[in-house]
Protein backbone atom coordinates (compact mmCIF):
# COMPACT_ATOMS: atom_id res chain seq x y z
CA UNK A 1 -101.87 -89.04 -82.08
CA UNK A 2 -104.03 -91.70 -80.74
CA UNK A 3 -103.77 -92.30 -76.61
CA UNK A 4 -101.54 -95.42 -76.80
CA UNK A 5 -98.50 -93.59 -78.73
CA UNK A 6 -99.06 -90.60 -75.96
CA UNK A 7 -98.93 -93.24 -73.18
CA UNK A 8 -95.87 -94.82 -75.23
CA UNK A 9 -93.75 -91.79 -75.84
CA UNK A 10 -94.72 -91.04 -71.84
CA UNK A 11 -93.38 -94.38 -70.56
CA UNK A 12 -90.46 -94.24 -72.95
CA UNK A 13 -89.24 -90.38 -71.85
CA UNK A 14 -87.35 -89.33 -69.01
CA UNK A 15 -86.61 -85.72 -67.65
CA UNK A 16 -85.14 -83.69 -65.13
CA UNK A 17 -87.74 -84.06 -61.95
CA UNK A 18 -90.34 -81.05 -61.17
CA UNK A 19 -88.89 -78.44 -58.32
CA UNK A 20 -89.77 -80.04 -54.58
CA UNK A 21 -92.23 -78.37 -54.02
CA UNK A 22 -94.19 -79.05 -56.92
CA UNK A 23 -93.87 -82.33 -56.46
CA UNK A 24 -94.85 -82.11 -52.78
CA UNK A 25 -98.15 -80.46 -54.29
CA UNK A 26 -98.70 -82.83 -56.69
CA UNK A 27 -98.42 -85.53 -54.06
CA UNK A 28 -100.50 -83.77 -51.71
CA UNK A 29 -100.38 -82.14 -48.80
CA UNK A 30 -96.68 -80.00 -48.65
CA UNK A 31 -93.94 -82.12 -46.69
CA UNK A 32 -96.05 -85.23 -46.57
CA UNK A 33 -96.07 -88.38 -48.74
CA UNK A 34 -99.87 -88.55 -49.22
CA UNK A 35 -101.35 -90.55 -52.22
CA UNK A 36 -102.77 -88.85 -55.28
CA UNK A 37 -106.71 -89.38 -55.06
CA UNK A 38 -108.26 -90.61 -58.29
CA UNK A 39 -111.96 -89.44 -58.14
CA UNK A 40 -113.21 -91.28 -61.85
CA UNK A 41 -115.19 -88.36 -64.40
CA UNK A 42 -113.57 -85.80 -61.60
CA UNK A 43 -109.68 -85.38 -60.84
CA UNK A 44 -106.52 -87.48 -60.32
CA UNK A 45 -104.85 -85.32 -56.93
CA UNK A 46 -104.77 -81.40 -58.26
CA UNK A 47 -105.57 -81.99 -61.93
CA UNK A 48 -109.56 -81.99 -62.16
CA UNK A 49 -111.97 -81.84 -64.97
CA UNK A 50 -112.34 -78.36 -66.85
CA UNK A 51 -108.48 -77.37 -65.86
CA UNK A 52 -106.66 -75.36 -69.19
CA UNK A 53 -103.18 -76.37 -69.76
CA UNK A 54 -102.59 -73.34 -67.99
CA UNK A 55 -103.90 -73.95 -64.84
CA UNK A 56 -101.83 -77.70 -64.56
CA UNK A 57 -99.04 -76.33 -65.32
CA UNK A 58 -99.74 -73.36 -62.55
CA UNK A 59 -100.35 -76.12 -60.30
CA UNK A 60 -97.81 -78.80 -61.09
CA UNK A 61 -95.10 -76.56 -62.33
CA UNK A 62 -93.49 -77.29 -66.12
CA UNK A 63 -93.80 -80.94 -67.55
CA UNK A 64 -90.58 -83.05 -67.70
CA UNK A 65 -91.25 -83.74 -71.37
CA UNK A 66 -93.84 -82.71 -73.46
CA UNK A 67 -94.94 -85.37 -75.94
CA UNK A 68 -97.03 -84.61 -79.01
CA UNK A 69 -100.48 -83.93 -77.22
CA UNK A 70 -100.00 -84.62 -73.44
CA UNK A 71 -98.13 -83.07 -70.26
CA UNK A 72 -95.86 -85.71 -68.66
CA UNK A 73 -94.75 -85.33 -65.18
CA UNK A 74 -92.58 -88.49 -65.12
CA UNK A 75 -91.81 -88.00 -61.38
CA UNK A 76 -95.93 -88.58 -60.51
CA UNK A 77 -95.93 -91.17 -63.49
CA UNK A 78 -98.86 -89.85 -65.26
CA UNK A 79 -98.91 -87.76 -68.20
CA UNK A 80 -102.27 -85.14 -69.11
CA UNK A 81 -103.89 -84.62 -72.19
CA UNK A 82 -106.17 -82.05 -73.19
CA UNK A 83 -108.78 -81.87 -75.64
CA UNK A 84 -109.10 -79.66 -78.53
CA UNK A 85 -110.46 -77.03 -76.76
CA UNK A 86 -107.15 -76.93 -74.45
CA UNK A 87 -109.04 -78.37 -71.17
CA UNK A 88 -107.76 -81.36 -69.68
CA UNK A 89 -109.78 -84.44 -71.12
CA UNK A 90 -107.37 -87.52 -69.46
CA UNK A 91 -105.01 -88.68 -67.28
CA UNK A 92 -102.86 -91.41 -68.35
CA UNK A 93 -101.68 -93.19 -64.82
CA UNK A 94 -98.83 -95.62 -64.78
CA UNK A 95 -96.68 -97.60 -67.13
CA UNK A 96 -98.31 -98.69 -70.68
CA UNK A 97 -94.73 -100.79 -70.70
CA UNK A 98 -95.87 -103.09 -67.67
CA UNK A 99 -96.12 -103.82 -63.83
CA UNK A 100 -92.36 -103.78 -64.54
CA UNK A 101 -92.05 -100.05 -65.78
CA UNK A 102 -90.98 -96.96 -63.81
CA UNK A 103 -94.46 -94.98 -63.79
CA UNK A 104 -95.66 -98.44 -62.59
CA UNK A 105 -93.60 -97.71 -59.57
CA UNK A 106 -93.87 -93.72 -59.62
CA UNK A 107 -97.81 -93.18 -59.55
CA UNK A 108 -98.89 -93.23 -56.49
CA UNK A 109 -102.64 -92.53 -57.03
CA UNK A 110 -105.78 -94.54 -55.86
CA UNK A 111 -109.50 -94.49 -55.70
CA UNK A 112 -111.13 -94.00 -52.34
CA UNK A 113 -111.84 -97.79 -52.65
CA UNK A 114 -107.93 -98.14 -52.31
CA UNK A 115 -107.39 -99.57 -56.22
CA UNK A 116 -104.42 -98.35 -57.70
CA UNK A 117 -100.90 -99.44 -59.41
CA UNK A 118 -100.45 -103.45 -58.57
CA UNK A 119 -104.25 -103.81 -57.39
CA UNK A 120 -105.79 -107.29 -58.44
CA UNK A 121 -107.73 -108.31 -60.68
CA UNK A 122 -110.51 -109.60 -57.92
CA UNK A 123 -109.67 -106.37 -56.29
CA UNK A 124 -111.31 -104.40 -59.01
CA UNK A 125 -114.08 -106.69 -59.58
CA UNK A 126 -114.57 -106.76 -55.73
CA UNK A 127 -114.39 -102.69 -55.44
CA UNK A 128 -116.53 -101.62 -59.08
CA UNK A 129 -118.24 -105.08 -59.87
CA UNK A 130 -117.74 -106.68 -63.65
CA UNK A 131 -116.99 -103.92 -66.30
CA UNK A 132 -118.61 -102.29 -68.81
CA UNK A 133 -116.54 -104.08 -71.38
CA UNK A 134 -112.83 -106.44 -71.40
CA UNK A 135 -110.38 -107.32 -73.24
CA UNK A 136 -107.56 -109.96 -73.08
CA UNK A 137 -104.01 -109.69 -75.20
CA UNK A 138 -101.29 -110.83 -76.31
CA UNK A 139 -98.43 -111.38 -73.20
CA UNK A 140 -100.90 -112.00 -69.89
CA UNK A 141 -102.03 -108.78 -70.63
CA UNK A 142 -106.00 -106.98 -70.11
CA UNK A 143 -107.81 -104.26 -70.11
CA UNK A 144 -111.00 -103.39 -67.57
CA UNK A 145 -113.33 -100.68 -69.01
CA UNK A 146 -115.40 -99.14 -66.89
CA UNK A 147 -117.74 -96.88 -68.88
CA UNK A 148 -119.88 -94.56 -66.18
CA UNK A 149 -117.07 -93.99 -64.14
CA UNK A 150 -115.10 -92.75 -66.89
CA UNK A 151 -111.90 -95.86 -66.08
CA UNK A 152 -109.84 -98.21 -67.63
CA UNK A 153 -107.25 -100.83 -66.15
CA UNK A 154 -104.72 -102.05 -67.94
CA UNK A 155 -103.32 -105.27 -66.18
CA UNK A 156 -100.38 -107.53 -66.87
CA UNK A 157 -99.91 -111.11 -64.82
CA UNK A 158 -104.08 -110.04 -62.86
CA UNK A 159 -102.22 -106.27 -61.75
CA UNK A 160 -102.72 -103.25 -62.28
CA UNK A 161 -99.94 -101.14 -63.88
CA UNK A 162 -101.97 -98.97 -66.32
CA UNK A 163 -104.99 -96.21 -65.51
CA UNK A 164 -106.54 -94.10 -68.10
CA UNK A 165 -108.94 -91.46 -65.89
CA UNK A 166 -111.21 -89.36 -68.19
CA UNK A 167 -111.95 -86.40 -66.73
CA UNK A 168 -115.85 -85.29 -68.07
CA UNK A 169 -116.36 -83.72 -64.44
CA UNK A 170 -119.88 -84.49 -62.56
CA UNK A 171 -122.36 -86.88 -64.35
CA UNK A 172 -125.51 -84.81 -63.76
CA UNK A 173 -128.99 -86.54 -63.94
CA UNK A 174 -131.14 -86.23 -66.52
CA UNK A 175 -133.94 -83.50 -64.87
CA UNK A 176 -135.98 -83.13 -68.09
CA UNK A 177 -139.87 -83.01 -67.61
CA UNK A 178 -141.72 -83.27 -70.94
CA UNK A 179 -145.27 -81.98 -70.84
CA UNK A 180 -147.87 -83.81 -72.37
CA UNK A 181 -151.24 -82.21 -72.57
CA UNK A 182 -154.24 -84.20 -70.57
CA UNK A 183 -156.47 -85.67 -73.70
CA UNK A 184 -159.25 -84.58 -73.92
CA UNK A 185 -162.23 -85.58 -72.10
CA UNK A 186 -164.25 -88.71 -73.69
CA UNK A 187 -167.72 -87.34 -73.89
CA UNK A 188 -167.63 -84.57 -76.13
């Protein structure tokens, strides 16, 4: 199942809500209503990179719905998916329907440059400069690709109502030394 039909079935589910407390975990801090911090390659709030199924769900408590290959917790309005290897790969923020759709309204995640759900256009440009790639559709709507930080934006009308966070944890640098021997001396 390809991301779009995950992020389709997600927006078009509903469920019983997660227990309180859950939730309150999810949101953040217990009793408060903090926002979710999206950290691009790293975590969205409690979910990070190299989390098992197992270890969401420990965290987050039981999915409202369970869609071919993701974890949706319709109440946070984002849904996980793992990879083949049952670690969590991406987190699918928001509504895919539009600024209009519940998750729109129900994620309440943002980057520590304050981009989130209904962030501009110019906002994004302002915060991560021009993207790695973009495209425009059908219906007002377009998508902002950011390829090192591991982040997409889906907007509809210049606003942001659509996040896709992969999660490929810390971007080390490349510390390889390649030895060359010295060549040899000219006057032999």
């Amino acid at each position: 199942m390809t991301a779009g039909v995950a992020v389709l079935a997600m927006a078009l589910g509903g469920g019983p809500g997660c227990s309180e407390k859950r939730s309150e975990l999810a949101n953040g801090t217990p009793g408060t209503n903090s926002t979710l911090l999206i950290e691009p390659n790293i975590a969205v709030g409690p979910v990070r990179a190299g989390m098992t199924v197992a270890q969401v769900i420990a965290e987050l408590g039981e999915p409202q719905r369970l869609p071919s290959n993701s974890l949706e917790y319709t109440r946070l309005g984002f849904a996980v998916m793992p990879g083949p290897d049952g670690k969590v790969q991406v987190v699918m923020c928001g509504d895919v329907t539009g600024i209009n759709g519940p998750f729109a309204k129900a994620f309440t995640g943002r980057t520590k440059e304050g981009i989130g759900m209904f962030s501009t256009r110019n906002e994004i440009i302002h915060a991560y400069g021009e993207p790695t790639a973009s495209e425009k559709m059908r219906g007002g709507l377009e998508s902002l690709q950011y390829e090192t930080l591991g982040i997409t934006f889906t907007l509809e009308a210049g606003k942001v109502h659509h996040i896709i966070v992969r999660l490929r944890g810390a971007q080390q640098p490349d510390r390889t030394v390649t030895l060359v021997p010295a060549p040899e001396p000219s006057g032999k």
